[in-house]
PDB file of N, CA and C in Angstrom:
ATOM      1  N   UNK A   1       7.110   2.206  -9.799  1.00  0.00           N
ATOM      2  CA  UNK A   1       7.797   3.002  -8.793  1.00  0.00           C
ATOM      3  C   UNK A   1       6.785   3.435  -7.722  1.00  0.00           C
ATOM      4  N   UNK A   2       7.675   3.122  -6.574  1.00  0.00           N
ATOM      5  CA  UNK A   2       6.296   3.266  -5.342  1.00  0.00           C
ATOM      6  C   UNK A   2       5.750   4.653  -5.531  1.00  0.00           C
ATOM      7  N   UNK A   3       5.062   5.195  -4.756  1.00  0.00           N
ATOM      8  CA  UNK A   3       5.174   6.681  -4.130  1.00  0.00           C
ATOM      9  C   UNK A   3       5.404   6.829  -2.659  1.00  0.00           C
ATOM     10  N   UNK A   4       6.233   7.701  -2.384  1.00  0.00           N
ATOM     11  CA  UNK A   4       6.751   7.448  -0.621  1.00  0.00           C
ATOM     12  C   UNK A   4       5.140   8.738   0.062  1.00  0.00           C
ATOM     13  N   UNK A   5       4.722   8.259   1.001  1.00  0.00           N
ATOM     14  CA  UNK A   5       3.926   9.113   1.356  1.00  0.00           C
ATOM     15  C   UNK A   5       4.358   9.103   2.740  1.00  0.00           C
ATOM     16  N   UNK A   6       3.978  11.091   3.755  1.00  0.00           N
ATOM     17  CA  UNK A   6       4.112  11.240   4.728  1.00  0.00           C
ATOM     18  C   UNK A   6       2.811  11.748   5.100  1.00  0.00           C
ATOM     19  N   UNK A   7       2.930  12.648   6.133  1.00  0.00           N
ATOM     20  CA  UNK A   7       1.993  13.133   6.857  1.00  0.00           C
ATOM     21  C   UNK A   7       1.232  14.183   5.915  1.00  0.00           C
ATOM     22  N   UNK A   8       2.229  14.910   5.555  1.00  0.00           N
ATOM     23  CA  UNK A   8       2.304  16.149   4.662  1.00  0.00           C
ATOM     24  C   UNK A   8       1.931  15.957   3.169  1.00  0.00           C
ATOM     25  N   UNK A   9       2.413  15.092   2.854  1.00  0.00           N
ATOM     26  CA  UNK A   9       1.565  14.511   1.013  1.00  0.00           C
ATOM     27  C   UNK A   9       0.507  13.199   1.024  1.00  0.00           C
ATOM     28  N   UNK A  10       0.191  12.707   2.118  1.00  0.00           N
ATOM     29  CA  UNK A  10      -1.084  11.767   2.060  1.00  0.00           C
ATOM     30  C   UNK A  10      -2.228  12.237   1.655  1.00  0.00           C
ATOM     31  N   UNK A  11      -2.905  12.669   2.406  1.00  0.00           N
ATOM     32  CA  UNK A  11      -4.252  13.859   1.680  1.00  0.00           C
ATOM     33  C   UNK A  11      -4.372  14.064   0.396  1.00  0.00           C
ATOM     34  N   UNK A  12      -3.400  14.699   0.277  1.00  0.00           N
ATOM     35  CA  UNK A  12      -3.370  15.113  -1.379  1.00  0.00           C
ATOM     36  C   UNK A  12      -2.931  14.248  -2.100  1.00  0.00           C
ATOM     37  N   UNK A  13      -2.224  13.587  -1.915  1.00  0.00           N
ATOM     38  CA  UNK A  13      -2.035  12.178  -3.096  1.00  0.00           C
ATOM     39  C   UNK A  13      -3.066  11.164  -3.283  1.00  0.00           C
ATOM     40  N   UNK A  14      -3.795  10.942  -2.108  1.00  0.00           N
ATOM     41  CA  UNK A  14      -4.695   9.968  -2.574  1.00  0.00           C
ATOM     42  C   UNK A  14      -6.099  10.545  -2.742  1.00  0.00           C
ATOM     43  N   UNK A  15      -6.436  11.631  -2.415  1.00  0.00           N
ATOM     44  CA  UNK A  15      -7.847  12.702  -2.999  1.00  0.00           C
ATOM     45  C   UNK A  15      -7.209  12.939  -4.223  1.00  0.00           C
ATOM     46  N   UNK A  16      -6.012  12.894  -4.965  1.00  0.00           N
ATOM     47  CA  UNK A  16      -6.171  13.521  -6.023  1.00  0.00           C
ATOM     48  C   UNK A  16      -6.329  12.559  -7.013  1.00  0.00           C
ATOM     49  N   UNK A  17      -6.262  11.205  -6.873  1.00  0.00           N
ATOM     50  CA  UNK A  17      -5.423   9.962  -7.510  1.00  0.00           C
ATOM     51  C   UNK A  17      -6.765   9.973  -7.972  1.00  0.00           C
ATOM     52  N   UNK A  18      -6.415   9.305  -9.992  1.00  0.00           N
ATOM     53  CA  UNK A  18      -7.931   8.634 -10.185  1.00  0.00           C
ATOM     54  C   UNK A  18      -7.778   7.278 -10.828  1.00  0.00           C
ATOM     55  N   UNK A  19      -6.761   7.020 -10.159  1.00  0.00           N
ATOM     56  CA  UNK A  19      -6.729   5.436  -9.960  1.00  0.00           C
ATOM     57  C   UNK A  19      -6.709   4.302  -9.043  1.00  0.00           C
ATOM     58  N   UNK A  20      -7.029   3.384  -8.570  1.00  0.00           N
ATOM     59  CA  UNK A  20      -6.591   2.962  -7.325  1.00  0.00           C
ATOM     60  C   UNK A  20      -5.544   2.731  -6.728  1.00  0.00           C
ATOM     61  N   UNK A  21      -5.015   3.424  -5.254  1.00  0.00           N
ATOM     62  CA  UNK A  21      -3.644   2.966  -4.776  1.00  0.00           C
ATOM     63  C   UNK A  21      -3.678   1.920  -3.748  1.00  0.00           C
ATOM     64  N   UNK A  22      -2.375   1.067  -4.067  1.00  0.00           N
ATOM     65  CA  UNK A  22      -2.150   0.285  -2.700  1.00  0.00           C
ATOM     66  C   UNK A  22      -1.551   0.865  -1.893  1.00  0.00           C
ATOM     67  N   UNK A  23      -1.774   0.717  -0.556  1.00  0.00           N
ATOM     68  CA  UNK A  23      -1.003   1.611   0.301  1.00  0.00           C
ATOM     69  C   UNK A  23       0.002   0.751   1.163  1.00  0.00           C
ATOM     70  N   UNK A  24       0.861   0.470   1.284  1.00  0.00           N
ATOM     71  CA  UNK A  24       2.300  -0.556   1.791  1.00  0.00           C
ATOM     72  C   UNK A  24       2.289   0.036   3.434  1.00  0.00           C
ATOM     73  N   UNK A  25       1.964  -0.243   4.654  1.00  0.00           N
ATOM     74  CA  UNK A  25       2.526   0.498   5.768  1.00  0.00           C
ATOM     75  C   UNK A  25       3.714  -0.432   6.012  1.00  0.00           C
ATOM     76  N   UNK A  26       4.871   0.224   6.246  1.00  0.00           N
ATOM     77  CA  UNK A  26       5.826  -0.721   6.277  1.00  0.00           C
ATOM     78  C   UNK A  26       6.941   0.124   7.401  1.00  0.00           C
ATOM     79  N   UNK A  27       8.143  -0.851   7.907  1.00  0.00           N
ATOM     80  CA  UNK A  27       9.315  -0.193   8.753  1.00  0.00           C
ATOM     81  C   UNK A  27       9.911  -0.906   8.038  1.00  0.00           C
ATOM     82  N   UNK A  28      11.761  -0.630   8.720  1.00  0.00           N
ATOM     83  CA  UNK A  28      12.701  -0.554   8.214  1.00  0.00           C
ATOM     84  C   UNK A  28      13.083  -2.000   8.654  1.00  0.00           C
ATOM     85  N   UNK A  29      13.066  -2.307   9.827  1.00  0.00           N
ATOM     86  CA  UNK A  29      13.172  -3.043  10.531  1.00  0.00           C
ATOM     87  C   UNK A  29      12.374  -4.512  10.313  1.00  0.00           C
ATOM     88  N   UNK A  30      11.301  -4.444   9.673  1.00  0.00           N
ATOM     89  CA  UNK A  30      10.116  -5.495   9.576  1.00  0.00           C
ATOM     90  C   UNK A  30      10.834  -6.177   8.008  1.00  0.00           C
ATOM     91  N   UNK A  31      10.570  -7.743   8.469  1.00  0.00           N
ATOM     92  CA  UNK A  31      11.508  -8.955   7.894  1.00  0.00           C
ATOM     93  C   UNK A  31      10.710  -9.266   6.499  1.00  0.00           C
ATOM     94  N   UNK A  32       9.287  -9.261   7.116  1.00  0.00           N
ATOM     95  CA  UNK A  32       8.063  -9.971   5.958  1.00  0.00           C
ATOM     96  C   UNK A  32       7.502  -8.312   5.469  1.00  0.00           C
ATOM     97  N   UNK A  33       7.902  -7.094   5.817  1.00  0.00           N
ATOM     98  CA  UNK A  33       7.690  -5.949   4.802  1.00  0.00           C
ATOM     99  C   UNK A  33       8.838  -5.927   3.541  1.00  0.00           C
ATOM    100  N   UNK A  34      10.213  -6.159   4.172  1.00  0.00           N
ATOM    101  CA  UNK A  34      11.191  -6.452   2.830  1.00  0.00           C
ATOM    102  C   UNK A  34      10.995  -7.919   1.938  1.00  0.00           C
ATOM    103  N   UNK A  35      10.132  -8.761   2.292  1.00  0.00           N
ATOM    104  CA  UNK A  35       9.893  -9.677   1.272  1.00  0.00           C
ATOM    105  C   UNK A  35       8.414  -9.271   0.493  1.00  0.00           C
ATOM    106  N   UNK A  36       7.802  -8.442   1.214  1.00  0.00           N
ATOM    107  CA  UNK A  36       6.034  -7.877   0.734  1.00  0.00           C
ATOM    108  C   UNK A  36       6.807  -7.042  -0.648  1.00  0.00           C
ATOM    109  N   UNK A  37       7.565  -6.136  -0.268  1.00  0.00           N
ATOM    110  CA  UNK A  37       7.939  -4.858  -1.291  1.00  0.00           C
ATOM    111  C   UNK A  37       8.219  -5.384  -2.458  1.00  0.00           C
ATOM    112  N   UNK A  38       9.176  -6.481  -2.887  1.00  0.00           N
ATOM    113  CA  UNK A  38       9.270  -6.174  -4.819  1.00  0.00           C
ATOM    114  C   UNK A  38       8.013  -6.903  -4.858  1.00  0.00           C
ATOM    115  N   UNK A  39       7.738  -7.882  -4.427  1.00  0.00           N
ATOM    116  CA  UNK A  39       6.229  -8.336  -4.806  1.00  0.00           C
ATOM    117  C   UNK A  39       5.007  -7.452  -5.709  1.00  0.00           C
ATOM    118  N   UNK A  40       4.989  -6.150  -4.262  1.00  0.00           N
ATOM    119  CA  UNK A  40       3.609  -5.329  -4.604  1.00  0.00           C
ATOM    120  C   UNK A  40       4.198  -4.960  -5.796  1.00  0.00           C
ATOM    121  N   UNK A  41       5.431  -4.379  -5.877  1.00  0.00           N
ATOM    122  CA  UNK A  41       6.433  -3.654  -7.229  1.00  0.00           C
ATOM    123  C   UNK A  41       5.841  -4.270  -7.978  1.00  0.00           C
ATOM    124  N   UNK A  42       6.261  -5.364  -8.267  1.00  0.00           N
ATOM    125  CA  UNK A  42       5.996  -5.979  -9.755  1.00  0.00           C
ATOM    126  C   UNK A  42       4.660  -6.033  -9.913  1.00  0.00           C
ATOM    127  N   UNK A  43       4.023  -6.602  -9.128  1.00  0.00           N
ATOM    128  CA  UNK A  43       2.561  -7.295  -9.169  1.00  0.00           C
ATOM    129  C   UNK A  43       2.156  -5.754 -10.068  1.00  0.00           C
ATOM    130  N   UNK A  44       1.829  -4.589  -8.788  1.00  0.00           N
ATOM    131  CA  UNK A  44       2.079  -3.335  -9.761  1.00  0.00           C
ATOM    132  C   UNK A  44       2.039  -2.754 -11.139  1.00  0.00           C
ATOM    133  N   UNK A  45       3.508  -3.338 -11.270  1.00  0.00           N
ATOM    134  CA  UNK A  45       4.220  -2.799 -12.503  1.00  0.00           C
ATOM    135  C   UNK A  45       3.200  -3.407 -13.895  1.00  0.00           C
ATOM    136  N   UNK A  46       3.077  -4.717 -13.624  1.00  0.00           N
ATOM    137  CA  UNK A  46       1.968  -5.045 -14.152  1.00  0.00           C
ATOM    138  C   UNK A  46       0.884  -4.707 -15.123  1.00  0.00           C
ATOM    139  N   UNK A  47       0.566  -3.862 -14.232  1.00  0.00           N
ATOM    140  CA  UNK A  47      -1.197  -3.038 -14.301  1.00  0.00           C
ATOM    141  C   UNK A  47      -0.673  -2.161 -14.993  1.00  0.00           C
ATOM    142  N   UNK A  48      -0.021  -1.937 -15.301  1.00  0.00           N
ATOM    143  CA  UNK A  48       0.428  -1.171 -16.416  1.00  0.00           C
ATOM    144  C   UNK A  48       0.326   0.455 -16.407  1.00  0.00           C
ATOM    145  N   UNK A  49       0.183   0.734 -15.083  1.00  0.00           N
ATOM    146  CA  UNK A  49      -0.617   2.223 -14.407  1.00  0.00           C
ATOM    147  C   UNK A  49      -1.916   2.579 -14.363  1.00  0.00           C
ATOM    148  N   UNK A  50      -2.351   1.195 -14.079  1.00  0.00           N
ATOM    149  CA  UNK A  50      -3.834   1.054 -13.492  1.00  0.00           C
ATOM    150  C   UNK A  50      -4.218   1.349 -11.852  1.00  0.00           C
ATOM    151  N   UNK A  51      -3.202   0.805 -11.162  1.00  0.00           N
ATOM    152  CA  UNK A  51      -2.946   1.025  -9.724  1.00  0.00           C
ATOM    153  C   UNK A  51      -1.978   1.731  -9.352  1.00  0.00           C
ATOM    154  N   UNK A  52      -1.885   1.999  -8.622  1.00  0.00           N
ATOM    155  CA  UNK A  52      -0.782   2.984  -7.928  1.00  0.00           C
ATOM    156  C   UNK A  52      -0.128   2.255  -6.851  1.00  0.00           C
ATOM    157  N   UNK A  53       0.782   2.592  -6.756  1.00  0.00           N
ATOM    158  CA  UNK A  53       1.576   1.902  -5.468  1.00  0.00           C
ATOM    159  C   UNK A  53       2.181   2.671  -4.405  1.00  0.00           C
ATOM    160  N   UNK A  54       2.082   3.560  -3.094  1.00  0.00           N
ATOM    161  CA  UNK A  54       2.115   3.977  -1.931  1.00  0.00           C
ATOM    162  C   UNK A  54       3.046   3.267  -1.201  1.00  0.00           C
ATOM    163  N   UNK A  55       4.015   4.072  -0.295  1.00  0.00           N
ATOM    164  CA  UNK A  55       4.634   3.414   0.773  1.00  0.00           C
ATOM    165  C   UNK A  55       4.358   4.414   1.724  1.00  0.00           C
ATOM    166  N   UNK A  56       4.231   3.949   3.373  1.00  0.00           N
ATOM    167  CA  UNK A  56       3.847   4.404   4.274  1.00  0.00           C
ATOM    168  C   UNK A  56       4.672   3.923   5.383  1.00  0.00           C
ATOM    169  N   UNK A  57       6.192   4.588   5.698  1.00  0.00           N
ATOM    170  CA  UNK A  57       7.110   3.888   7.140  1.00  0.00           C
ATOM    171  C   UNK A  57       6.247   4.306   8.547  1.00  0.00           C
ATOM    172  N   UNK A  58       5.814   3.572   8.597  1.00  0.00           N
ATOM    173  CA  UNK A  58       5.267   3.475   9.788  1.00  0.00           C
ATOM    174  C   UNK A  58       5.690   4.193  11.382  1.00  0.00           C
ATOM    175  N   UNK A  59       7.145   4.065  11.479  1.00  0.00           N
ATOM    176  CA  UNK A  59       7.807   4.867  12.469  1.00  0.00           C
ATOM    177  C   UNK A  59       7.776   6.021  11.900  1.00  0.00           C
ATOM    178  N   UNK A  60       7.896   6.880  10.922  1.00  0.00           N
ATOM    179  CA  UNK A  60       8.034   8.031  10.346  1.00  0.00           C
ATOM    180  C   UNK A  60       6.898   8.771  10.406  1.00  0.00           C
ATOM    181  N   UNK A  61       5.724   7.872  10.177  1.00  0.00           N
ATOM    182  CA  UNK A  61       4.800   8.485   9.908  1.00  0.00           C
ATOM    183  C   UNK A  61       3.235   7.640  10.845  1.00  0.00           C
ATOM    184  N   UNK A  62       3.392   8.012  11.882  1.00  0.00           N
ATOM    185  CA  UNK A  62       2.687   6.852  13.049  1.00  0.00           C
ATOM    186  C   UNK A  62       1.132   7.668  13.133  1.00  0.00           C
ATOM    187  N   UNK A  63       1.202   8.749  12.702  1.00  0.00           N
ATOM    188  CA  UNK A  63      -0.288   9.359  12.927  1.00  0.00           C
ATOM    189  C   UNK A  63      -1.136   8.851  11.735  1.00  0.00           C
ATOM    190  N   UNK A  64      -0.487   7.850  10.646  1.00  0.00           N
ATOM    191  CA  UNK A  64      -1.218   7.573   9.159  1.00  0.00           C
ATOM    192  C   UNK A  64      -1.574   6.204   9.747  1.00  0.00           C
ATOM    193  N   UNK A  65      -0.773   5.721  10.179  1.00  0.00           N
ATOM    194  CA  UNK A  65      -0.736   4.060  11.081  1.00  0.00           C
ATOM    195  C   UNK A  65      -2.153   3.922  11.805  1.00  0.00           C
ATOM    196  N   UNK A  66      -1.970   5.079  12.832  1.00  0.00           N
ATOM    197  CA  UNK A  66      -2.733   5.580  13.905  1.00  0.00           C
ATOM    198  C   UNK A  66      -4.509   5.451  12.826  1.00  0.00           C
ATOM    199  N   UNK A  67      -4.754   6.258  11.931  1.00  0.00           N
ATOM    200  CA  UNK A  67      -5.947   6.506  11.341  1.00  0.00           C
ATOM    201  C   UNK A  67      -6.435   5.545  10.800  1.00  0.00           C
ATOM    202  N   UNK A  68      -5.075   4.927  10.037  1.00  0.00           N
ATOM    203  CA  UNK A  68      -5.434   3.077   9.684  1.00  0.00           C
ATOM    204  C   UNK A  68      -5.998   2.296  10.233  1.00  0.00           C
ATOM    205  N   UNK A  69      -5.692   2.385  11.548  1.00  0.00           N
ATOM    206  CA  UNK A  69      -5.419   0.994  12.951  1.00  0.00           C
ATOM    207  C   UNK A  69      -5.278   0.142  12.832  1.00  0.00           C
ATOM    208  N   UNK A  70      -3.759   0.264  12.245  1.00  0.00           N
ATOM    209  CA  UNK A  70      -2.817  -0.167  11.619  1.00  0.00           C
ATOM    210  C   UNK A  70      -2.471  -0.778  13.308  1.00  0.00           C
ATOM    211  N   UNK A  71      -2.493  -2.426  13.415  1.00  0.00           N
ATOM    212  CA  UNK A  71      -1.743  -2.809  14.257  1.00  0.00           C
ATOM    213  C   UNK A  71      -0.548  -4.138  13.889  1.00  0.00           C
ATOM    214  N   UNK A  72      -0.695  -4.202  12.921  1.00  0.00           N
ATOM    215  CA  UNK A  72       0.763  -5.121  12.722  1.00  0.00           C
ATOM    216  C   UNK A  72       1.187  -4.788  11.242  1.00  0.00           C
ATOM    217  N   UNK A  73       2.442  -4.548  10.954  1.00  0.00           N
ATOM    218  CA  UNK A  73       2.963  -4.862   9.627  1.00  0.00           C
ATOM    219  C   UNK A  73       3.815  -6.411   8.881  1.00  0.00           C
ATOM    220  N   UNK A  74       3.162  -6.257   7.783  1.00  0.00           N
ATOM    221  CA  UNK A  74       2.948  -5.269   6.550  1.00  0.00           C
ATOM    222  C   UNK A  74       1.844  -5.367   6.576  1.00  0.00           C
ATOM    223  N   UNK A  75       0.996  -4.176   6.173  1.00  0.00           N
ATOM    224  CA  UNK A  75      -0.762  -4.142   6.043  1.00  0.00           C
ATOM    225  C   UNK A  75      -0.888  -3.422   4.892  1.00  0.00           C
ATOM    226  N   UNK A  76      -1.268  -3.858   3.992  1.00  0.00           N
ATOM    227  CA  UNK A  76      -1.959  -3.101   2.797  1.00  0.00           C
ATOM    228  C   UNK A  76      -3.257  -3.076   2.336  1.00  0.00           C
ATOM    229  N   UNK A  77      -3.096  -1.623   2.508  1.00  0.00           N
ATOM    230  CA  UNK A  77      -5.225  -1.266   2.176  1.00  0.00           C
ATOM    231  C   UNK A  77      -5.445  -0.405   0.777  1.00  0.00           C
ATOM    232  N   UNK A  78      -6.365  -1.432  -0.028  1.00  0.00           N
ATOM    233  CA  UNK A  78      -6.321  -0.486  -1.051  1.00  0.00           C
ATOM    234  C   UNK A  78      -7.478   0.648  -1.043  1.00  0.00           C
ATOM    235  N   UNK A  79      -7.087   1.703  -1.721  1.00  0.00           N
ATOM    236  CA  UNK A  79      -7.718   2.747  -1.583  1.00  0.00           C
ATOM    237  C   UNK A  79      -8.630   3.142  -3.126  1.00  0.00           C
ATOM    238  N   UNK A  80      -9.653   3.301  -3.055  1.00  0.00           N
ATOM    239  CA  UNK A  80     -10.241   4.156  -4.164  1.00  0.00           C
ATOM    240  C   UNK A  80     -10.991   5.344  -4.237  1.00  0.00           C
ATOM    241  N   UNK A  81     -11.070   6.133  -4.863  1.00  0.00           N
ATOM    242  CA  UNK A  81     -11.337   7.555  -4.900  1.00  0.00           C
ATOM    243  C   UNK A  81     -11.187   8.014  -3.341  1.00  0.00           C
ATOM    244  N   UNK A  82     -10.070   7.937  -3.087  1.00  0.00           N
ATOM    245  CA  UNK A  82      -9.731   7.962  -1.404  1.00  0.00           C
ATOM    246  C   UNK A  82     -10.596   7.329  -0.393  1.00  0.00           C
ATOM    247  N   UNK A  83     -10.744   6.296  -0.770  1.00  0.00           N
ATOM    248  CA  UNK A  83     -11.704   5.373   0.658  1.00  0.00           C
ATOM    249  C   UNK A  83     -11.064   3.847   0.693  1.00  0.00           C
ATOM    250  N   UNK A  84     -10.882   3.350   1.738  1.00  0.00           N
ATOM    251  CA  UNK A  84     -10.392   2.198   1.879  1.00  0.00           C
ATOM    252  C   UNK A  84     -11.486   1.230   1.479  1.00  0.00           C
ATOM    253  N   UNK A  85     -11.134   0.456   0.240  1.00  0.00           N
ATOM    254  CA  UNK A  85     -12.066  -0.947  -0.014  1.00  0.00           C
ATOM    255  C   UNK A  85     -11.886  -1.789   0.052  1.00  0.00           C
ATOM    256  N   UNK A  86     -10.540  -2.614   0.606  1.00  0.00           N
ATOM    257  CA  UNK A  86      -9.505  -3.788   1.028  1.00  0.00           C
ATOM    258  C   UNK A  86      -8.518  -3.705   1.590  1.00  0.00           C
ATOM    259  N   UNK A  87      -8.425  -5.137   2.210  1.00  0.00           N
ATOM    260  CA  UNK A  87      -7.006  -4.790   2.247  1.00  0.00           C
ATOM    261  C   UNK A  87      -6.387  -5.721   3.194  1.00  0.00           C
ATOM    262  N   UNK A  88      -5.385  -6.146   3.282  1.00  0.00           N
ATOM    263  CA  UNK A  88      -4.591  -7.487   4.022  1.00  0.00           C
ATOM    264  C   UNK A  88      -3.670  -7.335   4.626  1.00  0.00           C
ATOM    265  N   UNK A  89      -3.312  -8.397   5.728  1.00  0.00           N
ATOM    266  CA  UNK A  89      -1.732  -8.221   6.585  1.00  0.00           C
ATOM    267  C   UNK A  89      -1.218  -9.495   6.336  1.00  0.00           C
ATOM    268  N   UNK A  90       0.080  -8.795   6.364  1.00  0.00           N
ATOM    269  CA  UNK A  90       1.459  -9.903   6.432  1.00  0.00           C
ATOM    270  C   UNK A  90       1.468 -10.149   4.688  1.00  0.00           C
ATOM    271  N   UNK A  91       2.959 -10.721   4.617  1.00  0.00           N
ATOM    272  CA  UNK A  91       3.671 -10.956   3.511  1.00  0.00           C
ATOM    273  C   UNK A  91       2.694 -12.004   2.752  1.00  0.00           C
ATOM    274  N   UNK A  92       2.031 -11.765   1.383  1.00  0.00           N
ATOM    275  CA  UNK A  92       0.989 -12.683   1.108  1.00  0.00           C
ATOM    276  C   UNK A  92       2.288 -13.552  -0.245  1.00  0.00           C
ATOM    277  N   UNK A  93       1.967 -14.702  -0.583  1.00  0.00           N
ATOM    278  CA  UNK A  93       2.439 -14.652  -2.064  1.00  0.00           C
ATOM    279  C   UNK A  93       2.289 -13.752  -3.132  1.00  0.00           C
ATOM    280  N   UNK A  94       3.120 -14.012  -4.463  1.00  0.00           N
ATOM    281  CA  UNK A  94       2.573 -12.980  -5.763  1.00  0.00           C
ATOM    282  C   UNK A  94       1.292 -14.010  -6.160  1.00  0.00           C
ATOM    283  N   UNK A  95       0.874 -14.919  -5.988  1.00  0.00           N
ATOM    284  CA  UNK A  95      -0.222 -15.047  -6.868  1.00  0.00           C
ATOM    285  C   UNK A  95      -1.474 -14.422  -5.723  1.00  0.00           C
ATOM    286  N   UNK A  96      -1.220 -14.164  -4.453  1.00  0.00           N
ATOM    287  CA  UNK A  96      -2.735 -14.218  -3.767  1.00  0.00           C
ATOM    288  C   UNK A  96      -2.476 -12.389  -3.963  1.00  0.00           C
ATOM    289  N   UNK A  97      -1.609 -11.671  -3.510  1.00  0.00           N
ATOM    290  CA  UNK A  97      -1.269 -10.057  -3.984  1.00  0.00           C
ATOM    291  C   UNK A  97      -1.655  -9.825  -5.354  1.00  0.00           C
ATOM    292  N   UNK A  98      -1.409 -10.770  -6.258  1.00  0.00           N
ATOM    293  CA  UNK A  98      -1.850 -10.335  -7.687  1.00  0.00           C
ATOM    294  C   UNK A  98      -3.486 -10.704  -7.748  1.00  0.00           C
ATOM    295  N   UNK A  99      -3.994 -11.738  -7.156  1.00  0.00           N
ATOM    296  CA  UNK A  99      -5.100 -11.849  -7.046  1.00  0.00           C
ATOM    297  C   UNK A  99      -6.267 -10.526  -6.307  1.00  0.00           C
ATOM    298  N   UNK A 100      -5.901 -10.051  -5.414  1.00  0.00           N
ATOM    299  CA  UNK A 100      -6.013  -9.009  -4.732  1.00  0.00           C
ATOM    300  C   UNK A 100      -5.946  -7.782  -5.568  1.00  0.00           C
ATOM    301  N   UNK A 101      -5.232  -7.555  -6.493  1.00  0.00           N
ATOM    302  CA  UNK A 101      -4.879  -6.423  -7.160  1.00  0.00           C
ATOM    303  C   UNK A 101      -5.855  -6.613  -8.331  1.00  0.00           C
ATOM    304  N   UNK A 102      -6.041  -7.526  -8.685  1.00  0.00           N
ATOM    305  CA  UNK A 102      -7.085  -7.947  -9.819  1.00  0.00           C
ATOM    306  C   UNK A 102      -7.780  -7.215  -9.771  1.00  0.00           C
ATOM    307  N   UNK A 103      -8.484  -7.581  -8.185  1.00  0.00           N
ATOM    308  CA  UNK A 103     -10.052  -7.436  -7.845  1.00  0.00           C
ATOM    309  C   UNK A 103     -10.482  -5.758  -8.156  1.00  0.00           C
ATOM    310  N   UNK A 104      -8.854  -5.242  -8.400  1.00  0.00           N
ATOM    311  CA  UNK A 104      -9.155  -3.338  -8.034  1.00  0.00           C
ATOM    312  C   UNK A 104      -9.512  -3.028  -9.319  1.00  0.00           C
ATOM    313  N   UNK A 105      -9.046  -3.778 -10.394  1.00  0.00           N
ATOM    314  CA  UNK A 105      -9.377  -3.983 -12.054  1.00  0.00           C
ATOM    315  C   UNK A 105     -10.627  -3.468 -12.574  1.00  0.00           C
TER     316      UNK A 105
END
């Protein structure tokens, strides 16, 4: 199950996390973010609650985008002990996303 993050619970969700999260920036509107999403899900679900999984709507929340520089979706950056250590754009397959998620292992 993702976690929905805004302006207001980012900070504190990922300073508090002591696991690694992926962070999803995604809209409503974006074609290859609704084929990215069950992907990360499962890939995810996986890890068995090794990783964390983050969503970030991008129109909702444009000042998180903004800090990212975040310029195209879907972009996912993974995060550890709150610092960005990867991270990719556009709809990848499940084996290169699961490959990716490995690496956070």
């Amino acid at each position: 199950m993702a976690i929905t993050l805004t302006s207001a619970t980012f900070d504190e969700v990922i300073n508090s996390s002591d696991t690694p999260i992926l962070v999803d920036f995604w809209a409503e509107w974006c074609g290859p973010c609704k084929q990215l999403g069950p992907i990360l899900e499962k890939v995810i679900a996986e890890t068995q609650g090794k990783v964390d999984l983050a969503k970030v709507d991008v129109d909702a929340n444009p000042q998180i985008a903004q800090a990212f520089k975040v310029q195209s979706i879907p972009a996912v950056f993974a995060l550890v002990n709150g610092q960005p250590v990867d991270q990719f754009m556009g709809a990848l397959p499940e084996a290169e996303v699961a490959a990716f998620v490995n690496k956070l292992l």
